[in-house]
Structures are given as structure tokens and as C-alpha cells.
Protein backbone atom coordinates (compact mmCIF):
# COMPACT_ATOMS: atom_id res chain seq x y z
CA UNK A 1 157.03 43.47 -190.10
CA UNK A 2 154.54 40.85 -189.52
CA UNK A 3 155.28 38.30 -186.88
CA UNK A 4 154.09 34.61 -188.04
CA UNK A 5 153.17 31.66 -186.56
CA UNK A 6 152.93 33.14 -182.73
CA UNK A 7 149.70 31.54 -181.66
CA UNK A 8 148.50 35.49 -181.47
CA UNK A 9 146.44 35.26 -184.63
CA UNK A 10 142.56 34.55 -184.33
CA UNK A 11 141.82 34.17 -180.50
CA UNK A 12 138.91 35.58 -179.49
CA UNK A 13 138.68 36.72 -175.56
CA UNK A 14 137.04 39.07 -173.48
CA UNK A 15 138.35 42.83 -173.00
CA UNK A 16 138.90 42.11 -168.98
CA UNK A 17 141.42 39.52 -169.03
CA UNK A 18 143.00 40.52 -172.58
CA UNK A 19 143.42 44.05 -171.07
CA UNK A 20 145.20 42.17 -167.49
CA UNK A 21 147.17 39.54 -169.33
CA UNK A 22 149.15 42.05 -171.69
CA UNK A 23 149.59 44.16 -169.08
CA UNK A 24 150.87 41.70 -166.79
CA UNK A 25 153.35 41.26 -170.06
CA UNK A 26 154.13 45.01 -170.15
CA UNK A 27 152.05 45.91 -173.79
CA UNK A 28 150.65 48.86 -172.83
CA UNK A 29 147.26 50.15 -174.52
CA UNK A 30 146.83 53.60 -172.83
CA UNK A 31 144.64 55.80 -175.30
CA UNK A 32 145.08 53.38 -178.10
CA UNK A 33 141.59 52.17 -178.80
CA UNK A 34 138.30 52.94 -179.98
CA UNK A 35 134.37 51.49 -180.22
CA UNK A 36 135.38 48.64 -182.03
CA UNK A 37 139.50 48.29 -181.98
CA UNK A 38 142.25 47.72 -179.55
CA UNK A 39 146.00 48.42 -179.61
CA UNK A 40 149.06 47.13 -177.35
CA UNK A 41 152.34 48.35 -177.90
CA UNK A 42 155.33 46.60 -176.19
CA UNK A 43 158.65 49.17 -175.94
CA UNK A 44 161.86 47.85 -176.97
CA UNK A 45 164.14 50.46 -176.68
CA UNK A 46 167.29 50.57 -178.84
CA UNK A 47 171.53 51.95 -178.90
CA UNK A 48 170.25 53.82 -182.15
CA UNK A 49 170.09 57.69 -182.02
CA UNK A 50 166.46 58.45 -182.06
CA UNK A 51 165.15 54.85 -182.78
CA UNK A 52 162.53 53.16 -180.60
CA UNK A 53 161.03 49.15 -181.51
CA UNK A 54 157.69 48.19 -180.81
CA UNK A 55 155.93 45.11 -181.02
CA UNK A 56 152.25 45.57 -181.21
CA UNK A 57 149.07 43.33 -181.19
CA UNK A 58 146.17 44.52 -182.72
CA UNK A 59 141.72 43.19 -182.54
CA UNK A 60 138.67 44.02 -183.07
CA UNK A 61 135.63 44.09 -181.19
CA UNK A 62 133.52 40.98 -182.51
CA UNK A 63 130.81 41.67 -180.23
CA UNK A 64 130.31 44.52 -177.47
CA UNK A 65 131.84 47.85 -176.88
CA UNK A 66 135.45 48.65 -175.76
CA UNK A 67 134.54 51.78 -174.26
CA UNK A 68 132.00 49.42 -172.14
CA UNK A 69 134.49 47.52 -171.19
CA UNK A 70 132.54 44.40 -172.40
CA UNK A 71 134.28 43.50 -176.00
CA UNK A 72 135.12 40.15 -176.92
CA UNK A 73 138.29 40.83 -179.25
CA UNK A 74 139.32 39.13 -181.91
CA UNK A 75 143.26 39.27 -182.01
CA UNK A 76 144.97 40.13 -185.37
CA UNK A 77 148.60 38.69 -186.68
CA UNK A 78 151.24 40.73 -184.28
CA UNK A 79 153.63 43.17 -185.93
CA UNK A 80 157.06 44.81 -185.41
CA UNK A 81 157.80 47.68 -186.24
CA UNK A 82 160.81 51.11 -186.00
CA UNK A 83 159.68 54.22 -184.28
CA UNK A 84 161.88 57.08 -186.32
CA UNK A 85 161.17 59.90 -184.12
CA UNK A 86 159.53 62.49 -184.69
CA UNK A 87 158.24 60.61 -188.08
CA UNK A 88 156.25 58.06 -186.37
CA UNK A 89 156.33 53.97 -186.62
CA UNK A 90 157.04 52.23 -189.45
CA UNK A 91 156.15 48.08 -190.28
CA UNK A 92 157.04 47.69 -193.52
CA UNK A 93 158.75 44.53 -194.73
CA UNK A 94 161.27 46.47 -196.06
CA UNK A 95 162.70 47.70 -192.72
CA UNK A 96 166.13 45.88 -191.52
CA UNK A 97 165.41 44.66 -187.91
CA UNK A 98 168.32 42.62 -185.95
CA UNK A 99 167.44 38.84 -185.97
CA UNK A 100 168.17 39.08 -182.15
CA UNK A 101 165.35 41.50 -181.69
CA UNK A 102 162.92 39.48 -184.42
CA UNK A 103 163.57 36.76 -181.71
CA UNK A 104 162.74 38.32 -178.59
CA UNK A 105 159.84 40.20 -180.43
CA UNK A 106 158.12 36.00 -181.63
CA UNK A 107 159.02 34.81 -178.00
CA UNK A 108 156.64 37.96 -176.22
CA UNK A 109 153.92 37.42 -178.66
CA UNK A 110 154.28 33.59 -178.14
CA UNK A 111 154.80 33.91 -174.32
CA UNK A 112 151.51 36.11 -174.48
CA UNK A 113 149.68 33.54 -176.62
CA UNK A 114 150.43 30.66 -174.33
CA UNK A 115 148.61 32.48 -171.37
CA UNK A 116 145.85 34.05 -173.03
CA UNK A 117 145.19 30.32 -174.48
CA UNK A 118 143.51 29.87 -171.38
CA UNK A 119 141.12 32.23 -171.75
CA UNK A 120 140.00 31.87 -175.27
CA UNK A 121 136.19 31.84 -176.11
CA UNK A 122 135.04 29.68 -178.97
CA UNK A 123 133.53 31.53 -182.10
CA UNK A 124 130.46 31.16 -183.27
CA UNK A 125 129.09 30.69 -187.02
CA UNK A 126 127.74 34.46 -186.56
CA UNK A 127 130.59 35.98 -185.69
């Protein structure tokens, strides 16, 4: 499910402080990255047999290399979505998710937005 309207969608900030600001908000990005992309995965878990939630905020590299540790990210729309182990992670819209937990998922991405606001780089016509 795609979380709207969280102030998530469009900055644009530097690896350094985008990699110590989710952190300091518990998303996690471990060994979920490449050249160009970035992945943070929050970890709600859940009273369901086998049933994990995540809430995950995706970018791209604009300019620079992630593996250099000097990307400036572009940060896309955040998402929710249902681990159904051992399947994997699932976001589509058709998936039931408890309004509670639709809350708490828009008030981490907002909460996130608010401080990385600070930090946010202007774009460019070239990028």
C-alpha cells in the first residue's frame, strides 16, 4: 500500500545524513541497496501467525554512488506492506491492513519527513 501525503515524496538529501536520520528512526537498510538505489525497512511486528508489517522508503541515486557513500537520493512515495513468511512482502492495494497500523505507519514516515526537512538539498534543472 502506498502511503500519501507524508512529506516523504521528492526530497532530495545526501546518503550521510539520510542513512543517520532513519536510523536514528529505526528503518534499517542493512544489504538493501545498490549503485544507484536505497531501501529502509521499518519492522512492525504483528499477533498474526507468521505475519510481519513493514513500512519501507525507497530513492534513487540522482547524482553519486551509494557504494561511495556520496549519493544524493531522491526519496520515492513510502509504502506498507505484509511479510507472509516464507512467501516474501507483499504491497498491493488489495491487502487488508488495520487502520490503527495505516496510522502509526503515515505518522513514522511523517515524523521522518519532518527531520530530514532540514536537510533537504534543492534540485537542479539537470537533475
Amino acid at each position: 500500500m502506498r502511503l500519501e501525503n507524508t512529506g516523504i515524496e521528492d526530497i532530495v538529501v545526501d546518503l550521510k545524513p539520510l542513512d543517520h536520520i532513519t536510523g536514528k528512526h529505526a528503518f534499517i537498510r542493512a544489504g538493501q541497496w545498490d549503485y544507484e538505489r536505497v531501501t529502509y525497512d521499518y519492522k512492525i511486528g504483528s499477533k498474526e501467525k507468521n505475519i510481519t508489517y513493514y513500512v519501507r522508503i525507497q530513492g534513487y541515486a540522482l547524482e553519486g554512488d551509494v557504494d561511495r557513500r556520496n549519493a544524493v537520493i531522491k526519496l520515492l512515495p513510502p509504502l506498507l506492506g505484509k511479510h507472509y513468511y516464507p512467501h516474501g512482502i507483499e504491497y498491493g492495494e488489495e491487502e487488508n491492513f488495520p487502520e490503527s497500523l495505516v496510522e502509526r505507519a503515515n505518522t513514522l514516515a511523517s515524523k521522518l519527513a519532518d527531520e530530514l526537512t532540514s536537510f533537504k538539498k534543492e534540485v537542479t534543472e539537470n537533475n
